[in-house]
Protein backbone atom coordinates (compact mmCIF):
# COMPACT_ATOMS: atom_id res chain seq x y z
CA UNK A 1 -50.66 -62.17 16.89
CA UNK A 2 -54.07 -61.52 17.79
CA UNK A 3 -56.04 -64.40 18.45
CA UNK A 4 -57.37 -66.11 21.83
CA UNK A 5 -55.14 -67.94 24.25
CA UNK A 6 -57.15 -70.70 23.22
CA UNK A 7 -57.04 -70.05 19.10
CA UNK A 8 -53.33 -69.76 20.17
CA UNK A 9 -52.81 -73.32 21.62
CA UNK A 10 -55.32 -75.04 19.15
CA UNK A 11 -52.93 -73.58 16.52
CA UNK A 12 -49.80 -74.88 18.29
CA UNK A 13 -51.47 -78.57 18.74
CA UNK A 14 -52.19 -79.32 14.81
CA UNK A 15 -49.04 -77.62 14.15
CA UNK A 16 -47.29 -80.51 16.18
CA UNK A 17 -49.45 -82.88 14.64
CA UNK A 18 -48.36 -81.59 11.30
CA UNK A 19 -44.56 -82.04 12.60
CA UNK A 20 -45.17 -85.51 13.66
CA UNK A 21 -47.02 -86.51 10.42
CA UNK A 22 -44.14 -84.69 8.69
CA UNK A 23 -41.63 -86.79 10.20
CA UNK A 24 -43.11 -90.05 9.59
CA UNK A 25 -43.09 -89.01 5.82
CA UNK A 26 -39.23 -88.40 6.32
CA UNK A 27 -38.52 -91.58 7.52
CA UNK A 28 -40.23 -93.28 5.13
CA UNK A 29 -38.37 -90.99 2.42
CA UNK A 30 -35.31 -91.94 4.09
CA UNK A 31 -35.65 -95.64 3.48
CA UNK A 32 -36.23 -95.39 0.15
CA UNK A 33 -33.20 -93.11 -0.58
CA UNK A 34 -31.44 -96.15 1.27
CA UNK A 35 -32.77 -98.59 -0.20
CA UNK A 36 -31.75 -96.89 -3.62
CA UNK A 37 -27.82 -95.89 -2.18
CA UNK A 38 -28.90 -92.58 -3.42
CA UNK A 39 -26.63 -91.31 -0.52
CA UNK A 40 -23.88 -92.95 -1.81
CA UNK A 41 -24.80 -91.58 -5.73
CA UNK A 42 -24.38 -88.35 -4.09
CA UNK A 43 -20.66 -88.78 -3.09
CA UNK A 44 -21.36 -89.29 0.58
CA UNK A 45 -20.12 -92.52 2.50
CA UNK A 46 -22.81 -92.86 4.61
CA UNK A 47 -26.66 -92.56 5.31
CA UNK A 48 -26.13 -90.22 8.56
CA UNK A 49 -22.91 -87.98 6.38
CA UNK A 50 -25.95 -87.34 3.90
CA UNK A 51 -28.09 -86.49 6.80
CA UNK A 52 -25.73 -83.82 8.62
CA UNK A 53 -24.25 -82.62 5.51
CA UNK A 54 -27.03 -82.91 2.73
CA UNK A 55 -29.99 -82.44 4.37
CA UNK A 56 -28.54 -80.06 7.40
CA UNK A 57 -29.61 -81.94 10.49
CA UNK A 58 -27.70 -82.44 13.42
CA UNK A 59 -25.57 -85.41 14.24
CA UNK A 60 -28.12 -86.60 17.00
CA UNK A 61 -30.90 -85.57 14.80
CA UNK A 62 -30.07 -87.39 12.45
CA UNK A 63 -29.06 -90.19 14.13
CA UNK A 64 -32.46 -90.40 16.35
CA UNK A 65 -34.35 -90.50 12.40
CA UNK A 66 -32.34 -93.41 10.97
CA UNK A 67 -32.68 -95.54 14.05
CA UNK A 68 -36.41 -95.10 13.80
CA UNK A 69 -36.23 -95.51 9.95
CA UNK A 70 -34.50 -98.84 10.95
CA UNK A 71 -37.14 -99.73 13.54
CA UNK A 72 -39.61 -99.29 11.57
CA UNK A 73 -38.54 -101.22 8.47
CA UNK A 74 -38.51 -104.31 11.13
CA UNK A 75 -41.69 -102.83 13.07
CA UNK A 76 -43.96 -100.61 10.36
CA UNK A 77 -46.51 -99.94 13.64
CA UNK A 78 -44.07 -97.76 14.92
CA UNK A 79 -44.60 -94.83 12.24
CA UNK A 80 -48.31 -94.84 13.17
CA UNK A 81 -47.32 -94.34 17.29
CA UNK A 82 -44.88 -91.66 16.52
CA UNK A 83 -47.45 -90.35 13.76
CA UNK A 84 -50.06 -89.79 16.77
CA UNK A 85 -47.70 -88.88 19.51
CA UNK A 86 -47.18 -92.24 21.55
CA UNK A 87 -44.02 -92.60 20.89
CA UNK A 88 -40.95 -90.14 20.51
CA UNK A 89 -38.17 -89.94 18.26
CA UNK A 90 -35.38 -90.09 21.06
CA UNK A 91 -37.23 -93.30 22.91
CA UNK A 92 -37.08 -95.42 19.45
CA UNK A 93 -33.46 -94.13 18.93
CA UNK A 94 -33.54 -95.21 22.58
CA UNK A 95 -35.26 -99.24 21.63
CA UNK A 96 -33.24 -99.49 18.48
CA UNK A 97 -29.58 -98.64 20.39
CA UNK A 98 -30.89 -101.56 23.23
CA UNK A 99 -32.07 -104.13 20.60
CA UNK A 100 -28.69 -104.03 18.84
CA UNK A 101 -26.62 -104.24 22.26
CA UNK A 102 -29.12 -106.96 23.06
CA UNK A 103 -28.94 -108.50 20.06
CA UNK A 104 -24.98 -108.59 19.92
CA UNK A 105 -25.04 -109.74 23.40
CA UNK A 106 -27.20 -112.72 23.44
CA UNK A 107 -25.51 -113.92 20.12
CA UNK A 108 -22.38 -114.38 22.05
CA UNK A 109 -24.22 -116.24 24.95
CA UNK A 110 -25.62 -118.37 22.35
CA UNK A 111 -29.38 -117.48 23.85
CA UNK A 112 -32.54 -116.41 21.61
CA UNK A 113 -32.94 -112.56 20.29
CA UNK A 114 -35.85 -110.93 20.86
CA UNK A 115 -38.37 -111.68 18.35
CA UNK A 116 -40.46 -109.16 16.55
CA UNK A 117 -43.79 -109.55 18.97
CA UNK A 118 -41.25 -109.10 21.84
CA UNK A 119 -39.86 -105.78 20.70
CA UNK A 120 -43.61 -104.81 19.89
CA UNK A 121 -44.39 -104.98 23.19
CA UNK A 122 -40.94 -103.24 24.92
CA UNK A 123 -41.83 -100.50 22.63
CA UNK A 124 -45.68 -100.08 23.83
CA UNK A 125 -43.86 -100.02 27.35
CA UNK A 126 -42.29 -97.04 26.21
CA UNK A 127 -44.87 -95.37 25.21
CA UNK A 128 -45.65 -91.57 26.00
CA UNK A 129 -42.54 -92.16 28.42
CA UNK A 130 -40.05 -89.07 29.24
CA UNK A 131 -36.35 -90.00 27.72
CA UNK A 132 -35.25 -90.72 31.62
CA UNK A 133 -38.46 -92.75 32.33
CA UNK A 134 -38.02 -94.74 28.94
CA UNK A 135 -33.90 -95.67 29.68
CA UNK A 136 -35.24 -97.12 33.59
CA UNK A 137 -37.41 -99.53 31.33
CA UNK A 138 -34.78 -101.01 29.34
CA UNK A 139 -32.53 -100.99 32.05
CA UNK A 140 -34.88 -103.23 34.32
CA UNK A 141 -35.26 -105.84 31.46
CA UNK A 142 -31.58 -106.14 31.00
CA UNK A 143 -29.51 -104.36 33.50
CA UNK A 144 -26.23 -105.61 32.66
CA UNK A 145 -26.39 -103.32 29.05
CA UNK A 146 -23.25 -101.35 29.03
CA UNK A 147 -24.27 -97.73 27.93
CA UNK A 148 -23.42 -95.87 24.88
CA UNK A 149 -20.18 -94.67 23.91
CA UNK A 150 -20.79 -90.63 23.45
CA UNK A 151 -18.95 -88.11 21.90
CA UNK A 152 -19.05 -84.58 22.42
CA UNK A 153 -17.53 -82.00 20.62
CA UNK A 154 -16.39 -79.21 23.23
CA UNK A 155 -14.16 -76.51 21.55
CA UNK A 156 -12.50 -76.78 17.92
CA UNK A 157 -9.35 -78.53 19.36
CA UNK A 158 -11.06 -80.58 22.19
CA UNK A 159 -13.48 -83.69 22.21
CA UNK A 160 -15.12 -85.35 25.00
CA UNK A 161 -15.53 -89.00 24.84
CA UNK A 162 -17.03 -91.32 27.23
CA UNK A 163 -16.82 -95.24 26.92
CA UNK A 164 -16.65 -97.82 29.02
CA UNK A 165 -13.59 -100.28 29.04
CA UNK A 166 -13.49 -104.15 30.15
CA UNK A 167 -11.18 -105.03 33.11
CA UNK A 168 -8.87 -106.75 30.53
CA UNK A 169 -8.18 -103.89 28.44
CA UNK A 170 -7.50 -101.35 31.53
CA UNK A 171 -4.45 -104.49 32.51
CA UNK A 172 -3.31 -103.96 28.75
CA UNK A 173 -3.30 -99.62 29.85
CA UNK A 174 -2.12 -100.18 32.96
CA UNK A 175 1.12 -102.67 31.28
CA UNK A 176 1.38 -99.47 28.58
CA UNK A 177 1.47 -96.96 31.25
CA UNK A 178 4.39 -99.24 33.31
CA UNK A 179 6.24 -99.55 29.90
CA UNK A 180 6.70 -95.97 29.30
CA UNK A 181 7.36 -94.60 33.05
CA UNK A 182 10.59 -94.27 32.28
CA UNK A 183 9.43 -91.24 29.92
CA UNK A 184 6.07 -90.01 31.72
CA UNK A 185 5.93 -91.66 34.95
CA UNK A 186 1.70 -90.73 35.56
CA UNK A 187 0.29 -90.26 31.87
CA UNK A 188 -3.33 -89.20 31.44
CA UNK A 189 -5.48 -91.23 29.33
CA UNK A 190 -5.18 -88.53 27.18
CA UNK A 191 -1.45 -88.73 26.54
CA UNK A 192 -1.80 -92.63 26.66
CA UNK A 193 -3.49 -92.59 24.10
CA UNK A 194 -2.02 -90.45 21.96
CA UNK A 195 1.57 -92.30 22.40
CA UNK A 196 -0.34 -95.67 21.53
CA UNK A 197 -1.65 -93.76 18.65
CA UNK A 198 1.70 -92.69 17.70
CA UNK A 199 3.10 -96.24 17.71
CA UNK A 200 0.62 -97.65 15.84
CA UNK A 201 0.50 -95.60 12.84
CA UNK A 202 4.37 -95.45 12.14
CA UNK A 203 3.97 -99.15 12.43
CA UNK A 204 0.90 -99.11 10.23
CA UNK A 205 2.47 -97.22 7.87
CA UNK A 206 5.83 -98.31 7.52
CA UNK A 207 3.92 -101.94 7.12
CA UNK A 208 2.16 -100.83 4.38
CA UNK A 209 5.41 -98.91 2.93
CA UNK A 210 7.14 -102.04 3.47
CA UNK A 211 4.27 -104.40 1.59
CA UNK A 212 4.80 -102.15 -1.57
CA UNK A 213 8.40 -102.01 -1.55
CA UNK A 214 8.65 -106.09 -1.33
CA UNK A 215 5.71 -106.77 -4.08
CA UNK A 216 8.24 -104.03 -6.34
CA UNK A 217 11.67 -105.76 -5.30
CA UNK A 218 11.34 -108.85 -4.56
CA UNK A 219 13.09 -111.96 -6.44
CA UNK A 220 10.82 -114.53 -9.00
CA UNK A 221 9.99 -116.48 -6.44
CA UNK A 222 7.99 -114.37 -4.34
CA UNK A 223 6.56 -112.75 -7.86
CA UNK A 224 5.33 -115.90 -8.61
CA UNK A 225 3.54 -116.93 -5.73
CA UNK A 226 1.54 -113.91 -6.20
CA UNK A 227 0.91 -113.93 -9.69
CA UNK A 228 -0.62 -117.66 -8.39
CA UNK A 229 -2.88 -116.13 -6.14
CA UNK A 230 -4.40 -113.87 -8.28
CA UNK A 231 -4.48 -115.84 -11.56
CA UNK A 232 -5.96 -118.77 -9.95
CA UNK A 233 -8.79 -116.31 -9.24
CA UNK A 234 -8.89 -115.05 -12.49
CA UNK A 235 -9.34 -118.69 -13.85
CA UNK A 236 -11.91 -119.12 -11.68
CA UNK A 237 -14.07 -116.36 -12.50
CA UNK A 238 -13.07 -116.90 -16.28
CA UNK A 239 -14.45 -120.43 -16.36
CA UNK A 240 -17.43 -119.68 -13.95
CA UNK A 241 -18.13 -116.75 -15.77
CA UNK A 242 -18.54 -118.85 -19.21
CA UNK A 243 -20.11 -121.94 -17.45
CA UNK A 244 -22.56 -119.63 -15.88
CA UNK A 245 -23.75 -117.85 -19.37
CA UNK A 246 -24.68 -121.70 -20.40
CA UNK A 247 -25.73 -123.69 -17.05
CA UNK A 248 -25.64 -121.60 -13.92
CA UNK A 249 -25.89 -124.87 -11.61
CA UNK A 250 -22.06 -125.70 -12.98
CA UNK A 251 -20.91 -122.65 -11.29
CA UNK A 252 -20.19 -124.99 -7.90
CA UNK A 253 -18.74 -128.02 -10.04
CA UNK A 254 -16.51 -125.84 -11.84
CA UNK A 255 -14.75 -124.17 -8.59
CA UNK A 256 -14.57 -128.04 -6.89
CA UNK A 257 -12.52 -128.88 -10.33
CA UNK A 258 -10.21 -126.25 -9.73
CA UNK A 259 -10.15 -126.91 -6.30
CA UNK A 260 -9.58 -130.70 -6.64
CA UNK A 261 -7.09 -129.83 -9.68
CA UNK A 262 -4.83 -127.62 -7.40
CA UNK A 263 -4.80 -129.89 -4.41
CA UNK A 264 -3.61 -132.86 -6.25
CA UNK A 265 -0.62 -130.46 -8.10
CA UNK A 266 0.40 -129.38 -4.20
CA UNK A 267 0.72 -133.08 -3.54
CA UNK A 268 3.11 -134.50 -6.27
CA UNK A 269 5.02 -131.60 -6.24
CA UNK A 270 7.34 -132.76 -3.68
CA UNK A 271 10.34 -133.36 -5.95
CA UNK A 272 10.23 -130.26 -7.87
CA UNK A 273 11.41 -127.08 -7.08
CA UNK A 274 9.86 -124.20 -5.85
CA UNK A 275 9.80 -121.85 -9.04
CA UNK A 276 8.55 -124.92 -11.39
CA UNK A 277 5.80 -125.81 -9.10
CA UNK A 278 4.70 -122.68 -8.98
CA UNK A 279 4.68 -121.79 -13.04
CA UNK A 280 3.00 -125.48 -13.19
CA UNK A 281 0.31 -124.65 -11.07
CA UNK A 282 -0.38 -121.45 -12.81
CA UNK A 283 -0.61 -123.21 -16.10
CA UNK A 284 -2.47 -126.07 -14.99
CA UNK A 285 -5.30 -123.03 -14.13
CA UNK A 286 -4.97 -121.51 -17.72
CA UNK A 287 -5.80 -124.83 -19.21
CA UNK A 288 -8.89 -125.56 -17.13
CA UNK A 289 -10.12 -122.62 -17.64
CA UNK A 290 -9.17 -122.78 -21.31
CA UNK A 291 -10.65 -125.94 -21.97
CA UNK A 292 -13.58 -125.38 -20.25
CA UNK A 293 -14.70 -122.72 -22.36
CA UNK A 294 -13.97 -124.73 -25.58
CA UNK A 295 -15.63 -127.54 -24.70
CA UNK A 296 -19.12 -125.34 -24.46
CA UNK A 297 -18.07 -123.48 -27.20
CA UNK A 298 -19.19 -120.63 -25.74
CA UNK A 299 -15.87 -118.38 -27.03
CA UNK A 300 -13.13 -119.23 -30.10
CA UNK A 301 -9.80 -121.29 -28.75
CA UNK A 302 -7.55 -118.71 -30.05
CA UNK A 303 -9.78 -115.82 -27.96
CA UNK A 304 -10.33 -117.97 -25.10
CA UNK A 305 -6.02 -119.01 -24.22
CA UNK A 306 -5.50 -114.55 -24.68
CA UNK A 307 -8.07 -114.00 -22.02
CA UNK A 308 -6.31 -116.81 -20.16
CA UNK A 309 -3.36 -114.95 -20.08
CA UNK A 310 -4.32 -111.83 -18.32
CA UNK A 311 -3.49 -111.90 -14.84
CA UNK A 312 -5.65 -109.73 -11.99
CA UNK A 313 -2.00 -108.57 -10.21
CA UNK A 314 -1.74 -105.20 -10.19
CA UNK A 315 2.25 -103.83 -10.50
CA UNK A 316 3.56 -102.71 -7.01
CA UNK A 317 4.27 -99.36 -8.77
CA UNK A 318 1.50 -99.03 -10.02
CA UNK A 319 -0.04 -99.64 -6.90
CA UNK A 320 1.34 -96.90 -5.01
CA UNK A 321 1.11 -94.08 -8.22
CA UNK A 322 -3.03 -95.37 -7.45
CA UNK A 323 -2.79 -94.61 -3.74
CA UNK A 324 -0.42 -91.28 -3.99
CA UNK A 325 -2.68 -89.49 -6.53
CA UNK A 326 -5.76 -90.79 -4.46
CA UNK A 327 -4.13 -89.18 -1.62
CA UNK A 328 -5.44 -92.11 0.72
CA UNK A 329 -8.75 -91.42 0.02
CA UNK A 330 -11.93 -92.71 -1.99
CA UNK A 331 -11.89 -91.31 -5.06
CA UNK A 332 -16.06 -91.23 -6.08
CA UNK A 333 -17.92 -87.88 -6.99
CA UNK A 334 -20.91 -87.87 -7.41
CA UNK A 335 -21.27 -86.74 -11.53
CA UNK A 336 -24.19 -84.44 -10.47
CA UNK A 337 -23.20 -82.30 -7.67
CA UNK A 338 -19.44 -82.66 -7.79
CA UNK A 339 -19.48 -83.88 -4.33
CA UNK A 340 -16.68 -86.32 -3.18
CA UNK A 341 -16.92 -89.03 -0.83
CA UNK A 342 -12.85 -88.26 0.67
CA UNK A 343 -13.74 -91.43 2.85
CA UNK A 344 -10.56 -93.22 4.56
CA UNK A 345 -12.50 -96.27 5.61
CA UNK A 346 -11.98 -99.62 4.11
CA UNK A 347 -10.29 -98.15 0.87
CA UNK A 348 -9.75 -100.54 -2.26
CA UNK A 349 -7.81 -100.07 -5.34
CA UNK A 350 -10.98 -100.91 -8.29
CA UNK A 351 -11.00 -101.09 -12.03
CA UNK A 352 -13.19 -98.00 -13.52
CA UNK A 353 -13.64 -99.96 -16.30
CA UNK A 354 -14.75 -103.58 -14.80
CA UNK A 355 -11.91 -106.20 -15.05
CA UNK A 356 -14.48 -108.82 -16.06
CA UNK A 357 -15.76 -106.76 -18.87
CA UNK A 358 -11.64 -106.45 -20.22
CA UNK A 359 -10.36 -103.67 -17.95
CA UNK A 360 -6.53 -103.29 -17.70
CA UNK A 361 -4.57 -102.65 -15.22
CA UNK A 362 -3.62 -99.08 -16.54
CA UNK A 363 -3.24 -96.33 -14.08
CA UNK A 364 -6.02 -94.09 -15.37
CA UNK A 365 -8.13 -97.27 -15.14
CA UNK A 366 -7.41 -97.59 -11.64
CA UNK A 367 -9.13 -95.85 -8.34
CA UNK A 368 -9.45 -96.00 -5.33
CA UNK A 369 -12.90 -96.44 -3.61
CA UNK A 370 -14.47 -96.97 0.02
CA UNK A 371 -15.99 -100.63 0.57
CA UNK A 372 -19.57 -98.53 0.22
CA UNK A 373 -19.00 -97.03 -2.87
CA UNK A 374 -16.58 -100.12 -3.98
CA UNK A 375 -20.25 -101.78 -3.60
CA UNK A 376 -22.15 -99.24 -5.29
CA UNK A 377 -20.30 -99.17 -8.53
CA UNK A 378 -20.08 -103.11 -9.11
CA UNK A 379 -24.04 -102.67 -8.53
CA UNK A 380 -24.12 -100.31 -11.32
CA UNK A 381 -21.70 -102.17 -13.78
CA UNK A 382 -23.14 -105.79 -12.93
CA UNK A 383 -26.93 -105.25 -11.60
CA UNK A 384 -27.73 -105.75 -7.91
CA UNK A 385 -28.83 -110.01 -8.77
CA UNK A 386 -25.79 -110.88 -10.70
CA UNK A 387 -23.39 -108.91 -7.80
CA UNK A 388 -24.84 -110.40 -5.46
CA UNK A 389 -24.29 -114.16 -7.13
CA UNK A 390 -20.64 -112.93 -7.71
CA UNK A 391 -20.31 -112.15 -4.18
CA UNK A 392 -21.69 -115.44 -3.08
C-alpha cells in the first residue's frame, strides 16, 4: 500500500467511523426484525440463535448488539454516543446486564428502579471508559451486584461455567454430598451435579410417563373431572367469543356468570355423588353457553348446542403419538428456508388449524411448538390486538 503514514491512519479513522455508523444501522435493523418476530418466521427460537446462526456472529457478539438494541429502544441517545465513539458496544452490554440485576434487585426490596434520566446519566459516566474502568463504575454505585454467570466453551466435551451460589443452596449441596457418601465419599461439583442431574430427569420423566399413562387408564371419574376442566374453558371462550362479536364490554359479565354459575353448583352438590356432580356441572356450562348465544342470535340453536359439544381434551394417546413423532421438540419450520426451530423449551401441544376457528383434535392437526413460536402462530391466525385480548 503506498500511501503516507499519515494517508494511512486518516484512512483507518473514517474507516472506524464507517464501522461505528454501520453498527448503529444494525441495531436499529435488529429491532425491527424483533419487533416483526422475523427471527422466529425464520425457524429460530430466539433473537441471539438468529444472531449466531443466521447472521454468523459470535455468541458475545451478538449478545453485546442486542443488549444495546435493548438500551437503546429505552434510551434512543445511546445510538448517537456509540455512532461518534463515546460509548462502546461492550460498556452498554456492560449498563444493560447492571440495570436488569438492579432492576430485579430493588423489585424484591420493594425500593424505586432507576428511572430513565438516571440511567442517562450512569451511561455518560461510562463514557469513552476502558471495559475494566467502566465495571469499577457500576460497581461503586451498587457494590453488592453479584456478577454474571459465564460460560465458556473449552474443548468439544468440556464447558467452563462460573456462577455464584447463595449460602442456602451450598447447605442443600453440602446435605446432597452427605446423602450419597456412602457411594462417593468427596464428589466434585462436577459429579454432584451430574448425579442430581441424573435423579431429576428419571423422575421428570417417569412423571411425565406416569401423567400419560393415568389420563389413558384411568376410571370415569378421574375422566370426568378433566373433561370439566377443559370444557368449562371451552364454554367460556364459546360464549365470550359470541358476546364479544356483538358487545365486547360483556366479555367480563359473561365469565362472572359462569363463574357465579359454577360456584353455586359446587355448593348444593353435597348430597350427590361424585360422577353426577361432575356430568351436572359440565352440562350446566353447555347450556350457558348455549343460551347465551341464542339469546343474541348471533348463531342457529341447532349449530350453537353441536359446537357446545366439542370438548378442548385432547386423548392421552393421542397425546403421546403428538410428543413421540415431535421427538420432544418444537415442531415450526420456517416455509421459506426449511429451517427448524428443534427448541426443547417450554414445549406445547397446539392445533395447526386453530381450535376456535373448528380445529379437531386429529393427530395431523396436532404439533408441538415452543412458547415463542406457540406465540407467533396465534399472532398470525388471530392478529396481534385480538391475541392479545384473548390472552388478557
Amino acid at each position: 500500500m503506498k500511501i503516507s503514514n499519515e494517508e494511512l491512519e486518516t484512512l483507518l479513522q473514517n474507516k472506524v467511523a464507517e464501522e461505528r455508523k454501520i453498527t448503529v444501522e444494525i441495531i436499529q435493523l435488529l429491532e425491527e426484525v424483533s419487533r416483526r418476530r422475523i427471527y422466529l418466521e425464520r425457524g429460530y427460537g430466539s433473537l441471539i440463535e438468529y444472531c449466531i446462526k443466521k447472521l454468523g456472529y459470535s455468541e458475545s457478539a451478538a449478545y453485546r448488539r442486542i443488549a444495546a438494541m435493548r438500551v437503546a429502544k429505552e434510551i434512543p441517545q445511546v445510538t448517537e454516543a456509540i455512532s461518534d465513539g463515546r460509548l462502546n458496544l461492550a460498556n452498554v452490554a456492560q449498563a444493560h446486564t447492571f440495570f436488569r440485576k438492579e432492576e430485579k434487585q430493588r423489585k424484591e426490596k420493594g425500593t424505586e428502579i432507576y428511572s430513565v434520566p438516571e440511567k442517562m446519566e450512569i451511561l455518560q459516566n461510562l463514557e469513552r471508559k476502558t471495559t475494566r474502568e467502566a465495571e469499577k463504575v457500576l460497581l461503586e454505585l451498587s457494590p453488592n451486584t453479584l456478577p454474571d454467570e459465564k460460560v465458556r466453551l473449552l474443548d468439544a466435551k468440556h464447558t467452563q461455567v462460573n456462577l455464584v451460589l447463595d449460602e442456602e443452596l451450598m447447605t442443600k449441596l453440602q446435605e446432597i454430598r452427605d446423602l450419597i457418601s456412602h457411594k462417593n465419599p468427596h464428589p466434585s461439583y462436577a459429579e454432584l451435579i451430574t448425579i442430581m442431574a441424573e435423579l431429576s430427569l428419571e423422575k421428570l420423566r417417569s412423571k411425565r410417563m406416569a401423567s400419560l399413562k393415568t389420563q389413558s387408564n384411568t376410571g370415569a371419574g378421574v375422566a370426568a373431572q378433566e373433561a370439566l376442566t377443559s370444557d368449562v374453558a371451552a364454554r367460556e371462550d364459546l360464549a365470550c367469543n359470541i358476546v364479544q362479536q356483538k358487545n365486547p364490554a360483556s366479555r367480563v359479565a359473561v365469565r362472572e356468570n359462569l363463574a357465579s354459575d359454577l360456584a353455586s353448583q359446587e355448593s348444593s352438590a353435597s348430597g350427590v355423588s361424585t360422577r353426577e356432580n361432575l356430568s351436572s356441572k359440565v352440562g350446566s356450562q353447555k347450556k350457558i353457553a348455549c343460551c347465551i348465544a341464542n339469546q343474541l342470535g348471533t348463531a342457529p340453536k341447532s349449530e350453537t348446542m353441536a359446537e357446545a359439544k366439542r370438548s378442548r381434551y385432547i386423548p392421552a394417546a393421542v397425546r403421546r403419538r403428538v410428543w413421540l413423532r415431535s421427538l420432544g421438540q418444537c415442531c415450526y419450520r420456517d416455509p421459506l428456508s426449511g429451517q427448524k426451530c428443534s427448541s426443547k423449551f417450554q414445549l406445547q401441544i397446539e392445533h395447526r388449524h386453530p381450535w376456535a376457528k373448528g380445529g379437531d383434535h386429529r393427530i395431523e392437526n396436532l404439533e408441538i411448538l415452543c412458547s415463542a413460536h406457540n406465540h407467533l402462530r396465534a399472532v398470525q391466525q388471530f392478529g396481534e390486538r385480538n391475541w392479545a385480548s384473548l390472552e388478557n
